[in-house]
Protein backbone atom coordinates (compact mmCIF):
# COMPACT_ATOMS: atom_id res chain seq x y z
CA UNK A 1 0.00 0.00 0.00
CA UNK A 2 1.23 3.07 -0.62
CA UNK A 3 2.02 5.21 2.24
CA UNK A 4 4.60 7.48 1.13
CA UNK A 5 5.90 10.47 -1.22
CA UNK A 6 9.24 11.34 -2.01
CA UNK A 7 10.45 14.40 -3.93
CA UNK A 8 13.47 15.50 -5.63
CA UNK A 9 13.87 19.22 -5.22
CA UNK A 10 15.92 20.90 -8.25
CA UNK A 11 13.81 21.56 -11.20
CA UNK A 12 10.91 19.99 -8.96
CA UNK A 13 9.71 22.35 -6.36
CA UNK A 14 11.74 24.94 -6.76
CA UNK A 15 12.95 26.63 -10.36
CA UNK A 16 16.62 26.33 -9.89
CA UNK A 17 18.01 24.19 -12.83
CA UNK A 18 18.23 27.05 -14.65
CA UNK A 19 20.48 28.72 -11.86
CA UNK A 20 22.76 25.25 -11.27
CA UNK A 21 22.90 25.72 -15.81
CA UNK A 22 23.82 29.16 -15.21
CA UNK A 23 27.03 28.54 -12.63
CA UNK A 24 27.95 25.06 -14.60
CA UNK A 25 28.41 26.75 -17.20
CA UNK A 26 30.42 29.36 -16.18
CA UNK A 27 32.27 27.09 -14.15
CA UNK A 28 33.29 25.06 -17.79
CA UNK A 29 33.92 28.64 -19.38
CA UNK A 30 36.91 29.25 -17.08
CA UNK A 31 38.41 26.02 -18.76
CA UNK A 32 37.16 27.68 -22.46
CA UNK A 33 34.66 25.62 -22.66
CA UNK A 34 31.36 26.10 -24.24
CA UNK A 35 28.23 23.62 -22.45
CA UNK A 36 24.84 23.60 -24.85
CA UNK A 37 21.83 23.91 -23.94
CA UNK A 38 20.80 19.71 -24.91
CA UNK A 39 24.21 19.17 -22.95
CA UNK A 40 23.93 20.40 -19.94
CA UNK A 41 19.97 18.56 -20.09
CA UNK A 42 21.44 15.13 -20.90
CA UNK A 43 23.24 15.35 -17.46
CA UNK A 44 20.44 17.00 -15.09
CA UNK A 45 20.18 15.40 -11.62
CA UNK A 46 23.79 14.40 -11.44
CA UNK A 47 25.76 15.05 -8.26
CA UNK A 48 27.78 17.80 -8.49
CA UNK A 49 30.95 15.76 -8.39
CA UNK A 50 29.87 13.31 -10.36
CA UNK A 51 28.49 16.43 -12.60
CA UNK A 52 31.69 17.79 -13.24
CA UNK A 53 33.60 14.21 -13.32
CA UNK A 54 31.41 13.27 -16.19
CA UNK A 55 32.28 16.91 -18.36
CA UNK A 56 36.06 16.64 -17.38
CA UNK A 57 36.39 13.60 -18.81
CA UNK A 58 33.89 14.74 -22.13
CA UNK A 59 36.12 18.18 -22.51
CA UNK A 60 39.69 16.44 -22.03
CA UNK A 61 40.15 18.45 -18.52
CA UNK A 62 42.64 17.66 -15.73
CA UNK A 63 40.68 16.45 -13.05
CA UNK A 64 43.16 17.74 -10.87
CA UNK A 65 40.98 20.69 -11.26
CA UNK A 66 37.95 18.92 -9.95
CA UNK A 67 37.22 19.19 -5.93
CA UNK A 68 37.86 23.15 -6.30
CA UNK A 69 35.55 23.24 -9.20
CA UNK A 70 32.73 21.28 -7.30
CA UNK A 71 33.53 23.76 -4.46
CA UNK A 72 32.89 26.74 -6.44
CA UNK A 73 29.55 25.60 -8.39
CA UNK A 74 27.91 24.55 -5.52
CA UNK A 75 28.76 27.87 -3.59
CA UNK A 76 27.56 30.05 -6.76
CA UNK A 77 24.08 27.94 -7.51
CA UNK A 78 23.46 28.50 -3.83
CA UNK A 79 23.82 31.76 -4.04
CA UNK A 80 21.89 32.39 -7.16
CA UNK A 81 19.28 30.23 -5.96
CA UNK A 82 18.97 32.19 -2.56
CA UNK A 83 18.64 35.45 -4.57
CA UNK A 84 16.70 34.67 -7.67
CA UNK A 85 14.83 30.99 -7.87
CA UNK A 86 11.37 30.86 -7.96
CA UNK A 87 8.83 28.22 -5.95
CA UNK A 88 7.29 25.74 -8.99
CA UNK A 89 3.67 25.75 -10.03
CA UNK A 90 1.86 23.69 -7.26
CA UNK A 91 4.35 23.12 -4.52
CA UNK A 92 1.69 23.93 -1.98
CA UNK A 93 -0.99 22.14 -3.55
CA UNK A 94 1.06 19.06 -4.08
CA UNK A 95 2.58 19.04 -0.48
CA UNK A 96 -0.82 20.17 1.37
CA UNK A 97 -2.79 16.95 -0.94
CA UNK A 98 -0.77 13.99 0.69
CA UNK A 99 -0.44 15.47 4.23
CA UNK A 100 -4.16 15.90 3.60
CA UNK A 101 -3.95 11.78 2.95
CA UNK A 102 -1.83 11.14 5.89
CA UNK A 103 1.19 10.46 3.30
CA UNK A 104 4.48 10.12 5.15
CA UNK A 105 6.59 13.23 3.32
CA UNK A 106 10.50 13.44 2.42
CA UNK A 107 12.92 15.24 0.21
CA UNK A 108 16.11 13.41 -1.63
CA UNK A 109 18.40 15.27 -3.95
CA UNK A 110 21.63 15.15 -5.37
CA UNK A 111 22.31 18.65 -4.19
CA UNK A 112 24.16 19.41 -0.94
CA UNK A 113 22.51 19.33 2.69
CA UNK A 114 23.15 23.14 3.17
CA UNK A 115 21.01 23.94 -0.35
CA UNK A 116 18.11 22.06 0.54
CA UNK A 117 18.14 23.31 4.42
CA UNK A 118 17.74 26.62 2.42
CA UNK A 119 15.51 25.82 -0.43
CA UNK A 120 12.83 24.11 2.25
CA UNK A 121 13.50 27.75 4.86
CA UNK A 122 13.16 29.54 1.76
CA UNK A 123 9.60 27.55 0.43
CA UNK A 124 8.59 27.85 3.41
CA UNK A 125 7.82 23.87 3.59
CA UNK A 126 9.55 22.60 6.60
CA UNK A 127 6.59 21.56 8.60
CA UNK A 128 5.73 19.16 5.64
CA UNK A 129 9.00 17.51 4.91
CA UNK A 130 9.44 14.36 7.44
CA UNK A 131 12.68 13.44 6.52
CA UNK A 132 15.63 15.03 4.17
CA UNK A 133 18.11 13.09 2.27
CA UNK A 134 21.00 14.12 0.02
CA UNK A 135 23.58 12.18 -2.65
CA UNK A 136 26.35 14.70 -1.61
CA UNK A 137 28.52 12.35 0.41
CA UNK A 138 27.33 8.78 -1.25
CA UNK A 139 30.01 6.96 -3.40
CA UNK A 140 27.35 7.50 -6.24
CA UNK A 141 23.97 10.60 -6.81
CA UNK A 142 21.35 9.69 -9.44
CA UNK A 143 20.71 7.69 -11.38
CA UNK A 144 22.19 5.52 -8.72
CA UNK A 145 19.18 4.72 -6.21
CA UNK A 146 20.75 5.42 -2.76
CA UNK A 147 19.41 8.60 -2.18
CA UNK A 148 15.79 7.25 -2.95
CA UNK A 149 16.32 4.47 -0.35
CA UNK A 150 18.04 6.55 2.61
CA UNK A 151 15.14 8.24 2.62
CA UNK A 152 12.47 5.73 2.50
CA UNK A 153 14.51 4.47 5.88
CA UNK A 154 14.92 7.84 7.20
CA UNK A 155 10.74 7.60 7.48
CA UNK A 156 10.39 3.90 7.85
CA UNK A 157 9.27 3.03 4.91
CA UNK A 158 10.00 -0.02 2.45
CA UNK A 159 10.72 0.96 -1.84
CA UNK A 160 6.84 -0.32 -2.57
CA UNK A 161 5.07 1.91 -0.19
CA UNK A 162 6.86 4.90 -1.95
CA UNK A 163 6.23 7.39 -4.60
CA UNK A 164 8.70 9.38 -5.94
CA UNK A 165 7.96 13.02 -7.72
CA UNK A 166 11.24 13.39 -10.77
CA UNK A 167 11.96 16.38 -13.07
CA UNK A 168 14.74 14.54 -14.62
CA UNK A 169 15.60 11.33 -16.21
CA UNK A 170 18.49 10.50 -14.19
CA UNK A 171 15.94 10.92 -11.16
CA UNK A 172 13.55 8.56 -12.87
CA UNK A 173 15.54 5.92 -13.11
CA UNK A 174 17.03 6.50 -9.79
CA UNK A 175 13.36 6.13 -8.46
CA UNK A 176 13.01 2.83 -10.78
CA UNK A 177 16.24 1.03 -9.56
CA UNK A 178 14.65 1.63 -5.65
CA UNK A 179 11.46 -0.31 -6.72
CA UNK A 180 9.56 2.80 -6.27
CA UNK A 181 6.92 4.18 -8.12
CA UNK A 182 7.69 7.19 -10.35
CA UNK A 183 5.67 10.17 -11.26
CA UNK A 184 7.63 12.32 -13.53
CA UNK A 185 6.72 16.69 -14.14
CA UNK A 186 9.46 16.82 -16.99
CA UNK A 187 10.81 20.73 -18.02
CA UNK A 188 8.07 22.26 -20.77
CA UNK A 189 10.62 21.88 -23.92
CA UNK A 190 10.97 18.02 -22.52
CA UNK A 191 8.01 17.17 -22.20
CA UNK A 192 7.75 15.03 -25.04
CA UNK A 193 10.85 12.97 -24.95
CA UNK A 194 10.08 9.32 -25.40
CA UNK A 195 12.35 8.18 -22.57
CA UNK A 196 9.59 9.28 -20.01
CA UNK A 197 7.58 6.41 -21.11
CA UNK A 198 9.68 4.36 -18.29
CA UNK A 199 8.12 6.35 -15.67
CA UNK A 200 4.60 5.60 -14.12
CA UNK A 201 2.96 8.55 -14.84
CA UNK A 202 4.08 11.94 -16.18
CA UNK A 203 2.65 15.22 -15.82
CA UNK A 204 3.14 18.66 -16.93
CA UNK A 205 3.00 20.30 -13.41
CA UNK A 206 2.22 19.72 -9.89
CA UNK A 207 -1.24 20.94 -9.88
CA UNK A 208 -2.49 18.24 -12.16
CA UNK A 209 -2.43 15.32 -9.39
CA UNK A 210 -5.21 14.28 -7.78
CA UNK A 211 -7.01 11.17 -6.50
CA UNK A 212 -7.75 8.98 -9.48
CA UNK A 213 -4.32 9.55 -10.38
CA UNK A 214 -3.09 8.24 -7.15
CA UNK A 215 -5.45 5.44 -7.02
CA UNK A 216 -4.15 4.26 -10.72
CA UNK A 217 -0.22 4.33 -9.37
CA UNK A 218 -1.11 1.94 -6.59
């Protein structure tokens, strides 16, 4: 039965991808590098070490470079998102309809501890979130499903009572690989990419669940 609702939080509940883009980017640019647009999407919901492993490696750069790069992304997408990112479409509708249900609540990302502390004080959403879990300090962030599965234990829940809420595809399948089920609210331009067919059910924002669609998931 399911009891229990898991969320990312990037790109999710809060409009930040386009921030963590924004100091990627300039991050690679110090290395002259130039990251697309379809780039930077193909590796959305990385960890940020594993984030800027996997574009060292693409681009040829000295990973010598790499804690101190990590370092410095993380500290400017905090900042940015602190300053400029925007709650999603149906944050509070989404969280206030499964506390409404009795739904056990949590949060896993790849992002750092300190970020989400400060994207859930800045929501405003801390007397709905139950439990907190980030990739930061696992051997591997999505698609690997660790994250997913500290969480689930964090609120004493097994993979098959949980449902997890994905913006990205390396989220989905980190949400597959824990057994879970996996309702995906992919970016606008995404939306009809043919990988989300893996997922249980996708949307095209928040504010679109409801109970028939929770009854079909379970």
């Amino acid at each position: 039965m399911l009891n229990t609702v898991i969320f990312d939080m990037d790109g999710l509940l809060i409009d930040s991808e386009p921030l963590w883009e924004e100091a990627g980017k300039e991050l690679l640019q110090r290395f002259n590098v130039q990251l697309t647009p379809q780039q930077y999407h193909s590796s959305t919901g990385l960890g940020t070490s594993t984030w800027i492993e996997h574009w060292f490696n693409h681009f040829n750069i000295d990973q010598a470079h790499a804690a101190d790069a990590a370092t410095s992304i993380v500290a400017s997408a905090i900042q940015k998102i602190e300053a400029r990112a925007l709650p999603m479409p149906g944050v509070g509708y989404i969280l206030g309809f499964f506390k409404q249900r009795g739904f056990k609540i949590g949060l896993a990302s790849s992002s750092p501890m300190r970020l989400i502390d400060s994207v859930v004080r800045k929501l405003g959403i801390d007397a709905y979130i139950e439990a907190k879990a980030s990739a930061e300090h696992l051997p591997y962030s999505k698609p690997h499903p660790q994250v997913f599965l500290d969480c689930a234990a964090s609120l004493g829940s097994a993979p098959q009572q949980c449902i997890c809420f994905e913006d990205s595809f390396n989220g989905m399948i980190a949400a597959k690989a824990a057994r879970m089920k996996c309702v995906v609210v992919p970016a606008y331009a995404q939306q009809q990419d043919s990988r989300w067919a893996a997922a249980d059910l996708k949307l095209s924002s928040l504010q679109n669940f409801n109970d028939l669609l929770l009854h079909s998931l379970g």
